[in-house]
PDB file of N, CA and C in Angstrom:
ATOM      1  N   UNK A   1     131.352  77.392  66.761  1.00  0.00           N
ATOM      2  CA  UNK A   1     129.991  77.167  67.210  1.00  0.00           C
ATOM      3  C   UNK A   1     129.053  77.435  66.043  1.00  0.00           C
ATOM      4  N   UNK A   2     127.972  76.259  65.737  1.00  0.00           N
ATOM      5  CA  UNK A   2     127.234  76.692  64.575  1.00  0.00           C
ATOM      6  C   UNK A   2     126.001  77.591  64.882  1.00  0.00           C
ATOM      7  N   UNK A   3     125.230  77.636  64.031  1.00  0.00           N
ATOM      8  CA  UNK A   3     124.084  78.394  64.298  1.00  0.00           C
ATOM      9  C   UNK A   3     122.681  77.241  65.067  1.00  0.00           C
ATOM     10  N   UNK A   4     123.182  76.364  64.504  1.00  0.00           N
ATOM     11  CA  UNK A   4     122.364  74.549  65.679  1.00  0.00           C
ATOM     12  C   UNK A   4     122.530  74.415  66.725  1.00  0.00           C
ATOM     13  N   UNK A   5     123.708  74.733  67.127  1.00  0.00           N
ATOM     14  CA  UNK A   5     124.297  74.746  68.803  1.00  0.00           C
ATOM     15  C   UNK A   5     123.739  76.438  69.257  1.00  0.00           C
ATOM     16  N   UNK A   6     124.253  77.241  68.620  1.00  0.00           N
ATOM     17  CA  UNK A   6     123.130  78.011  68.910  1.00  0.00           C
ATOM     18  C   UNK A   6     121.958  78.326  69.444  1.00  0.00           C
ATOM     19  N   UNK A   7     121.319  77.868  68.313  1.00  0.00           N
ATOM     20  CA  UNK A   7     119.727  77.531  68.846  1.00  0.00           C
ATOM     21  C   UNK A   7     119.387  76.466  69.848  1.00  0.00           C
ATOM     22  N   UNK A   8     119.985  75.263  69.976  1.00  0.00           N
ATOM     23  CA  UNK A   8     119.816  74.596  71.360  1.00  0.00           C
ATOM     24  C   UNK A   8     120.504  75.251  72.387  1.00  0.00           C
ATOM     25  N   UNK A   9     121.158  75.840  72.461  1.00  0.00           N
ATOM     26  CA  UNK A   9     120.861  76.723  73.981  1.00  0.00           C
ATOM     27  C   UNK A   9     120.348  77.660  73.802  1.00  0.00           C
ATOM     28  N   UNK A  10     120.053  78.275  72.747  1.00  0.00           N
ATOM     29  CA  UNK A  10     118.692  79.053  73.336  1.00  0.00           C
ATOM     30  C   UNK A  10     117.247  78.202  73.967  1.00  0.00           C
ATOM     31  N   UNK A  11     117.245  77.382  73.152  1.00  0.00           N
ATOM     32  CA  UNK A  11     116.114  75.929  73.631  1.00  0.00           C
ATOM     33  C   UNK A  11     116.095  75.712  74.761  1.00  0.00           C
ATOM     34  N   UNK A  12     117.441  75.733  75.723  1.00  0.00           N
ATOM     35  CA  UNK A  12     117.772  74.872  76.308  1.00  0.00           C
ATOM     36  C   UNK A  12     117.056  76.210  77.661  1.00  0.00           C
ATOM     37  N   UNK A  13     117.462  77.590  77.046  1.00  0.00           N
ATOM     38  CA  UNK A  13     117.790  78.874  78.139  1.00  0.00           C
ATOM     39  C   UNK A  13     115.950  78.647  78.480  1.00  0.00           C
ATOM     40  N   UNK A  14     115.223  78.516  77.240  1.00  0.00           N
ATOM     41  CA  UNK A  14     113.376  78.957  77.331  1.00  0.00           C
ATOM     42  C   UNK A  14     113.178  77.944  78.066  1.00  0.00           C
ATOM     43  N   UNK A  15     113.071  76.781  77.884  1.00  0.00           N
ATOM     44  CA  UNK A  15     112.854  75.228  78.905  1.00  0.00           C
ATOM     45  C   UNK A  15     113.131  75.907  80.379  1.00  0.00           C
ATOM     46  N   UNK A  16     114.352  76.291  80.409  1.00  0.00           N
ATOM     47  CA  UNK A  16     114.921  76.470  81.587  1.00  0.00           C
ATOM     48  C   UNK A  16     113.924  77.653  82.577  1.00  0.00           C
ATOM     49  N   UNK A  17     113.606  78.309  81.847  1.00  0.00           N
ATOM     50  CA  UNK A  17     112.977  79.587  82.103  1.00  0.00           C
ATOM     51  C   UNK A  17     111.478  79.124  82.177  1.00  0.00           C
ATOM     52  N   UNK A  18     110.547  78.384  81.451  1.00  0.00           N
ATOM     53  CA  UNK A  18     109.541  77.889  81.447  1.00  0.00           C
ATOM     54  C   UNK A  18     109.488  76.830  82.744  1.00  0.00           C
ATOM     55  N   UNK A  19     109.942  75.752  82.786  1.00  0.00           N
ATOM     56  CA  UNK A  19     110.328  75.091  83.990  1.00  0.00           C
ATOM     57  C   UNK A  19     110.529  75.676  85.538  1.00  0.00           C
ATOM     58  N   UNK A  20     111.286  76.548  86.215  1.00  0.00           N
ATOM     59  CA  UNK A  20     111.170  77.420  86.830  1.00  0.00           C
ATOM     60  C   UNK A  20     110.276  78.417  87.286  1.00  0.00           C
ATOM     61  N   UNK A  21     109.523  78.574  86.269  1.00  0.00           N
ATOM     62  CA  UNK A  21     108.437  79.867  86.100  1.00  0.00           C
ATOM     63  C   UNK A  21     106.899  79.385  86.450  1.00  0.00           C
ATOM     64  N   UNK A  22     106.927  77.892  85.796  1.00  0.00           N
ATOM     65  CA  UNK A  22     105.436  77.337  85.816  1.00  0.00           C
ATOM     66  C   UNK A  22     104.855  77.206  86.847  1.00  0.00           C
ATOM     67  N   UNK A  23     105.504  76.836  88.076  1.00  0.00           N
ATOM     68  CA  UNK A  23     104.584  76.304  89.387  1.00  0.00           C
ATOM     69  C   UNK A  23     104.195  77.696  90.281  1.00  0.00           C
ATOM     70  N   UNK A  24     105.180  78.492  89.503  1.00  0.00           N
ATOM     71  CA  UNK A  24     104.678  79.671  90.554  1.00  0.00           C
ATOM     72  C   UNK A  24     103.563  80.346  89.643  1.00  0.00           C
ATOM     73  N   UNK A  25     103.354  80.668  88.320  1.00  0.00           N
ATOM     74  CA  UNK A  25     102.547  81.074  87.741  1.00  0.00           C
ATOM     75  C   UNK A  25     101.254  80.297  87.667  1.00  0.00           C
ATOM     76  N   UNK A  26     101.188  78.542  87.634  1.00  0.00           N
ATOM     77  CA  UNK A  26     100.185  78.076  87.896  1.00  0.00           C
ATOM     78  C   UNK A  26      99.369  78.143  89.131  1.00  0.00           C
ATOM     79  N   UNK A  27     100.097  78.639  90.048  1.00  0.00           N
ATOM     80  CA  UNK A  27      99.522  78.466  91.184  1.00  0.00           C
ATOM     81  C   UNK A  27      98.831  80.128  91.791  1.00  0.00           C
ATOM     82  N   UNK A  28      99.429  81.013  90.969  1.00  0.00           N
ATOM     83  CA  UNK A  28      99.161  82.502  91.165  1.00  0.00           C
ATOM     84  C   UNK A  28      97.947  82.119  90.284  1.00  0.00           C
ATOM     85  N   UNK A  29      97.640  81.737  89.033  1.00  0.00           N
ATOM     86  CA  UNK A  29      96.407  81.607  88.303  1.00  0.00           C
ATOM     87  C   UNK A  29      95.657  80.956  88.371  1.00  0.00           C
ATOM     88  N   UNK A  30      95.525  79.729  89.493  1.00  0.00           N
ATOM     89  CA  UNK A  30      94.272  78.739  89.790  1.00  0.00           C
ATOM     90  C   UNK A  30      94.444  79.742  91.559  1.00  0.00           C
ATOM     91  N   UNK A  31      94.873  80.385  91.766  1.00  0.00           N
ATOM     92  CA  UNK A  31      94.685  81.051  93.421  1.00  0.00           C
ATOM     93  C   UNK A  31      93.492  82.277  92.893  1.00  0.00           C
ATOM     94  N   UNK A  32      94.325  82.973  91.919  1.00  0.00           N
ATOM     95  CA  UNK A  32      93.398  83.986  91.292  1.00  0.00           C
ATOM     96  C   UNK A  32      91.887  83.656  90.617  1.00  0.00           C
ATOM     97  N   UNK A  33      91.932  82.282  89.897  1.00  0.00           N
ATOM     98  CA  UNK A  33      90.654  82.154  89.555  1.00  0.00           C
ATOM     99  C   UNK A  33      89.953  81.758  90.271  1.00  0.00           C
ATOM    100  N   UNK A  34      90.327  80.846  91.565  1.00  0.00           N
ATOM    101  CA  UNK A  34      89.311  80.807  92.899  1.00  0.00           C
ATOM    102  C   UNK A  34      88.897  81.768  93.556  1.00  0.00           C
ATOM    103  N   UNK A  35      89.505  82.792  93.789  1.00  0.00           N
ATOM    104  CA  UNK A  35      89.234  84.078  94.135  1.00  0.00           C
ATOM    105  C   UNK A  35      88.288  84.903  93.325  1.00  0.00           C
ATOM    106  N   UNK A  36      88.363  84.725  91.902  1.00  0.00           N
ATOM    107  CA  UNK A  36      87.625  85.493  91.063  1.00  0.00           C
ATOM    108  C   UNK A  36      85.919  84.670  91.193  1.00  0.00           C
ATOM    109  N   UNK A  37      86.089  83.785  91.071  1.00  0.00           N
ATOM    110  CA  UNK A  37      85.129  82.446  91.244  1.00  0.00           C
ATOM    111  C   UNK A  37      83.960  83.057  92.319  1.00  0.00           C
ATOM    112  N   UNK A  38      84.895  83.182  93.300  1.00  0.00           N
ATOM    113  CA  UNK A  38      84.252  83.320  94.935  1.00  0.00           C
ATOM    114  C   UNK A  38      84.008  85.093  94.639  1.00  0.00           C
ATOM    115  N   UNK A  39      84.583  86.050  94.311  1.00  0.00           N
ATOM    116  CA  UNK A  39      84.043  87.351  94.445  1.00  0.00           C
ATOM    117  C   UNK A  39      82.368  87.228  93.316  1.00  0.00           C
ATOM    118  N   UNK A  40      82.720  86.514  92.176  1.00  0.00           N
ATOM    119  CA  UNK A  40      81.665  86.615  91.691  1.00  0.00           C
ATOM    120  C   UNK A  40      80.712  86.048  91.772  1.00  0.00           C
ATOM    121  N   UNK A  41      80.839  85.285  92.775  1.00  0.00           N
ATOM    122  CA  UNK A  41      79.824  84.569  93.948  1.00  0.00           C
ATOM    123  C   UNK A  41      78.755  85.238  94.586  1.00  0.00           C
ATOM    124  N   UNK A  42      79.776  86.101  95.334  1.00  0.00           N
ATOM    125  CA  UNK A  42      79.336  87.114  96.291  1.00  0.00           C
ATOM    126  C   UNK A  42      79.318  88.517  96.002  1.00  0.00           C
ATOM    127  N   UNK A  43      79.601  88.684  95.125  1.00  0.00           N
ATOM    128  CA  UNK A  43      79.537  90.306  94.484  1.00  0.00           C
ATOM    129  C   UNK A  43      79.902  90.767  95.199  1.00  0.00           C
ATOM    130  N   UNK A  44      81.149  90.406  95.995  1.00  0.00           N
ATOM    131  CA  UNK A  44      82.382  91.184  96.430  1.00  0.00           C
ATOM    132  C   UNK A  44      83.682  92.210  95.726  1.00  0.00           C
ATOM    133  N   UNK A  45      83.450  92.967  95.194  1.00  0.00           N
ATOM    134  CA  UNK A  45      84.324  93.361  93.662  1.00  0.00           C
ATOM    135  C   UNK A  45      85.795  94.337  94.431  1.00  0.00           C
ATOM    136  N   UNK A  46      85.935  93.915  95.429  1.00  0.00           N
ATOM    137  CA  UNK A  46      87.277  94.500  95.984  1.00  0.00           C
ATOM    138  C   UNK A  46      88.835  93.842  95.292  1.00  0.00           C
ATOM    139  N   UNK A  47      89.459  94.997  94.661  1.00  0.00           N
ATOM    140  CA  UNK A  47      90.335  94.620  94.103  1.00  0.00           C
ATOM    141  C   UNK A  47      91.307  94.172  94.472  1.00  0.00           C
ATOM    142  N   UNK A  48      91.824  94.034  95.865  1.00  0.00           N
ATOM    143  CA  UNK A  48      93.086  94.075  96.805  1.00  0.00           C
ATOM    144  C   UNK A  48      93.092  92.990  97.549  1.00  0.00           C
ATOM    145  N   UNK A  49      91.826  92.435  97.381  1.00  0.00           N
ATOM    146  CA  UNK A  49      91.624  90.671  98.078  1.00  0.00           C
ATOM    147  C   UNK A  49      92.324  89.720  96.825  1.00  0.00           C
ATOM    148  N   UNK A  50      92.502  89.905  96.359  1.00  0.00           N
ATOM    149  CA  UNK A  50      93.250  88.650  94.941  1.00  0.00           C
ATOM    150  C   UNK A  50      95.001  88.877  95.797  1.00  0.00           C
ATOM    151  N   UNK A  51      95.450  89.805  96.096  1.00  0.00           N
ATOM    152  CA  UNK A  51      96.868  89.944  95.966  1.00  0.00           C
ATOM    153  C   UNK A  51      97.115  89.171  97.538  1.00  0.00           C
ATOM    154  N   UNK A  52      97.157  89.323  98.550  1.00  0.00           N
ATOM    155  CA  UNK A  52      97.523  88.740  99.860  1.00  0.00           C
ATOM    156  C   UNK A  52      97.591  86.963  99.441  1.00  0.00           C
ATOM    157  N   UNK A  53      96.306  86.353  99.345  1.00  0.00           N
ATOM    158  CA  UNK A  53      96.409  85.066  98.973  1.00  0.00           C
ATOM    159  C   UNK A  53      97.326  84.422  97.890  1.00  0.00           C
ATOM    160  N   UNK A  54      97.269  85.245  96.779  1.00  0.00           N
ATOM    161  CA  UNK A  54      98.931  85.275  95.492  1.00  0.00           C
ATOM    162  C   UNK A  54      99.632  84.923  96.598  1.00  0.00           C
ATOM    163  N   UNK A  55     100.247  86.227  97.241  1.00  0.00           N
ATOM    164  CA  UNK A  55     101.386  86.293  97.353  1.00  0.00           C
ATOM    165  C   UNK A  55     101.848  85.120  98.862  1.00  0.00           C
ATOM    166  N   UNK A  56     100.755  85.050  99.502  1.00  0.00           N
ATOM    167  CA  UNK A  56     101.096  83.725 100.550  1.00  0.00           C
ATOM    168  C   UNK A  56     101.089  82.547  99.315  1.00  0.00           C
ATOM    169  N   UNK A  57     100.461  81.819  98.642  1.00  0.00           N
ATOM    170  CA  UNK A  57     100.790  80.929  97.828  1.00  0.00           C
ATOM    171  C   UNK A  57     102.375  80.915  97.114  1.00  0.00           C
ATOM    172  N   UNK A  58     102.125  82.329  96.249  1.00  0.00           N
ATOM    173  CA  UNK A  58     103.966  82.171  95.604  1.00  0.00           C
ATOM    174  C   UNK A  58     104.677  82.004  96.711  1.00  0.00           C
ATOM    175  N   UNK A  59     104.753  82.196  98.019  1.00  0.00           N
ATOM    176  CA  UNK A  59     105.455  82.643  98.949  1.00  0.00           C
ATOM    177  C   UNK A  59     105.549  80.972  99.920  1.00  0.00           C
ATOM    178  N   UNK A  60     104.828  79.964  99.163  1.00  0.00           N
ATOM    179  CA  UNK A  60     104.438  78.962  99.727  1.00  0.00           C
ATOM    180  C   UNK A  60     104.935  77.789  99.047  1.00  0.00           C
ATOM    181  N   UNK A  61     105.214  78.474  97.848  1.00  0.00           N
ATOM    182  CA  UNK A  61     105.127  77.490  96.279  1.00  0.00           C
ATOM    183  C   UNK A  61     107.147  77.563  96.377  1.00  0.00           C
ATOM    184  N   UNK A  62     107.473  78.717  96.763  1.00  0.00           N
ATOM    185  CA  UNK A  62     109.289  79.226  96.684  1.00  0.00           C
ATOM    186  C   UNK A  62     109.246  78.662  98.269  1.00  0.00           C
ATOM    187  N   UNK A  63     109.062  78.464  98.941  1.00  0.00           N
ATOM    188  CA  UNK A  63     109.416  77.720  99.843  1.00  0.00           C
ATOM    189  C   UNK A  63     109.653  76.342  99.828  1.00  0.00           C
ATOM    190  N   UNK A  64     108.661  75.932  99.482  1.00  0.00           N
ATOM    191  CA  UNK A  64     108.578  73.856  99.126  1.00  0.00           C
ATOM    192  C   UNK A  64     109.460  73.919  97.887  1.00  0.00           C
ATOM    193  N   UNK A  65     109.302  74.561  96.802  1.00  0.00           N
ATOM    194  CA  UNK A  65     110.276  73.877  95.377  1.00  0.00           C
ATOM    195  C   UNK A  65     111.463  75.501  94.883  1.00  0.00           C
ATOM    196  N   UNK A  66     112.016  75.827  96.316  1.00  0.00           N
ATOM    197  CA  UNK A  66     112.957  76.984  96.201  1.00  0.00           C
ATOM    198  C   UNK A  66     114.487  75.622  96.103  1.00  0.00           C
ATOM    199  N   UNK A  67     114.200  74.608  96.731  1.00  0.00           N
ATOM    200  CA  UNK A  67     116.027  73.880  96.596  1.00  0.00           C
ATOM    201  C   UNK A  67     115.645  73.490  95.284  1.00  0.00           C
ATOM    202  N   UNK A  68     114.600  72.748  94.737  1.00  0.00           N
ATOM    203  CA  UNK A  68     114.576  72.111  93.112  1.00  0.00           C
ATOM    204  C   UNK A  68     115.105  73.555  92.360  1.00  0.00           C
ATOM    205  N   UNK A  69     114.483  74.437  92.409  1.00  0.00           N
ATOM    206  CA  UNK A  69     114.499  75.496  91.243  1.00  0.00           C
ATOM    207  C   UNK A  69     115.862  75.626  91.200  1.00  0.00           C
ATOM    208  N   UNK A  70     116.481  76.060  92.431  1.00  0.00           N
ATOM    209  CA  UNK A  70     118.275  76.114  92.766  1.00  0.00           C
ATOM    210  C   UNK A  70     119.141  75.483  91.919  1.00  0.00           C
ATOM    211  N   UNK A  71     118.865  73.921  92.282  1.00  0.00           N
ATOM    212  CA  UNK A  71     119.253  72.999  91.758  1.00  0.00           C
ATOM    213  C   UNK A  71     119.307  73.008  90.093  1.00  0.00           C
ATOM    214  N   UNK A  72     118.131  73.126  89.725  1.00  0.00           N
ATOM    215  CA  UNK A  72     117.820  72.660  88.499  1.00  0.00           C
ATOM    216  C   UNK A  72     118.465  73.910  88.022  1.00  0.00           C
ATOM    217  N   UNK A  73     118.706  75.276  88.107  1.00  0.00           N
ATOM    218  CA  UNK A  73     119.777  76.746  87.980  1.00  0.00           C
ATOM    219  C   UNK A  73     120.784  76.246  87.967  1.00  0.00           C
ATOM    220  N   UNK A  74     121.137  75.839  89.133  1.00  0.00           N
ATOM    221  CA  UNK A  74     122.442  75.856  88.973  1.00  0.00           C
ATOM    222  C   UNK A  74     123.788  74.729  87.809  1.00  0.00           C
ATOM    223  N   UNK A  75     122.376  73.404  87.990  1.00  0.00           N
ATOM    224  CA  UNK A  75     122.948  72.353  86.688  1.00  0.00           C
ATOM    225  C   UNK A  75     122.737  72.996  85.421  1.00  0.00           C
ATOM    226  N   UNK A  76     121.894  73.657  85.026  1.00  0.00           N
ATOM    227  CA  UNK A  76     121.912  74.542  83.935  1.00  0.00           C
ATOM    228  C   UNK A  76     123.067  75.003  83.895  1.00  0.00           C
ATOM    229  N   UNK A  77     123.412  76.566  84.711  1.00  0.00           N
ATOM    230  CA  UNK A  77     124.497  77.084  84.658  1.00  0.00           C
ATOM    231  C   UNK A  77     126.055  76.223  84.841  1.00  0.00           C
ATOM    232  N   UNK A  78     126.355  75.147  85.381  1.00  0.00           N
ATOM    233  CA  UNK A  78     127.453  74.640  85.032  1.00  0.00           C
ATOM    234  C   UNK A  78     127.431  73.972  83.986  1.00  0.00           C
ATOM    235  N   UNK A  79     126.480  73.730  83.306  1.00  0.00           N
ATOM    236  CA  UNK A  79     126.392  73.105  82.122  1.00  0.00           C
ATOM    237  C   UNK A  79     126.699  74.240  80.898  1.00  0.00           C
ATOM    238  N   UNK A  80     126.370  75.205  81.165  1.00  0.00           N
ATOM    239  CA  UNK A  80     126.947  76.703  80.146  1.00  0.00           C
ATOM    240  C   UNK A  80     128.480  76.616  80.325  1.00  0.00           C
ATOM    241  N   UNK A  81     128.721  76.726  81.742  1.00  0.00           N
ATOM    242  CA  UNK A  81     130.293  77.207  81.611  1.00  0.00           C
ATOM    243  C   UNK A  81     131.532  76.104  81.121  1.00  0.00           C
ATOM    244  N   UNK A  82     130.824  74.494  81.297  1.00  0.00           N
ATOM    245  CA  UNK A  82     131.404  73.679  80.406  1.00  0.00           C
ATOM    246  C   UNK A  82     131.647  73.728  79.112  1.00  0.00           C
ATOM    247  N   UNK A  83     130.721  74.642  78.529  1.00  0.00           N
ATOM    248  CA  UNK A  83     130.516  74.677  77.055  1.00  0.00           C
ATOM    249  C   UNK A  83     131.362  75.769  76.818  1.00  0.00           C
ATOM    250  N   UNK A  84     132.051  76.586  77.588  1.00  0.00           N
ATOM    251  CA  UNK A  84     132.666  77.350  77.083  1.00  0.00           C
ATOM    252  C   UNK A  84     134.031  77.262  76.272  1.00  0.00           C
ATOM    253  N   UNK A  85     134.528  76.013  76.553  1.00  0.00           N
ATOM    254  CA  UNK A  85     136.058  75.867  75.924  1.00  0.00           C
ATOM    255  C   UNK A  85     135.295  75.403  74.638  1.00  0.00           C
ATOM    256  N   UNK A  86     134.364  74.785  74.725  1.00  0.00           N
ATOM    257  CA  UNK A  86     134.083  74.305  73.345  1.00  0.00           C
ATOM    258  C   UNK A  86     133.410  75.553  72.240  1.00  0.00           C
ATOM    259  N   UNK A  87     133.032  76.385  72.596  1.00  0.00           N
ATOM    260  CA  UNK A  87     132.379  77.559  72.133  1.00  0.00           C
ATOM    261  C   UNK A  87     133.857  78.625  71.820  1.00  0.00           C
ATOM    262  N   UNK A  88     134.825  78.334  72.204  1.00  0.00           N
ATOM    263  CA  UNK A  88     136.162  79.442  71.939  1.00  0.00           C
ATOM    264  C   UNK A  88     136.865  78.884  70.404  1.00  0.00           C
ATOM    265  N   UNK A  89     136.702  77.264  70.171  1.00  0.00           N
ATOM    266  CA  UNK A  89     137.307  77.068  69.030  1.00  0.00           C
ATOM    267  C   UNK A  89     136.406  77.074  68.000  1.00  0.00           C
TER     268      UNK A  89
END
């Protein structure tokens, strides 16, 4: 195994990890900035109103794209363990 093959799966591990990660983080950070939006609207400055709405959204976001993420894991991971006979010589 060179140090090229190497580095494309590490490439391959961050994609994988970025991909997975984005819809729930985009959606925790446009939930949060509507929220921030609206407290500073209203000069509501309670800190504990941002977290309930997060967490129904992430909780909304892993529901609708919980089989893609699976999916898209798990073709990753059989795609590692294929590589393994080739990674022994």
């Amino acid at each position: 195994m060179t140090i090229g093959d190497m580095v494309s799966l590490l490439r391959g591990g961050i994609f994988q990890i970025l991909m997975l990660s984005a819809p729930l983080l985009i959606s925790a950070l446009v939930v949060g900035l509507v929220i921030a939006i609206l407290q500073a609207a209203t000069q509501i400055q309670e800190q504990t109103l941002t977290f309930v709405p997060k967490i129904l959204v992430i909780l909304l976001i892993l529901a609708l794209l919980g089989g893609w993420m699976f999916t898209m894991l798990a073709n990753y991971t059989e795609e590692l363990f294929n590589l393994i006979p080739s990674m022994a010589s």
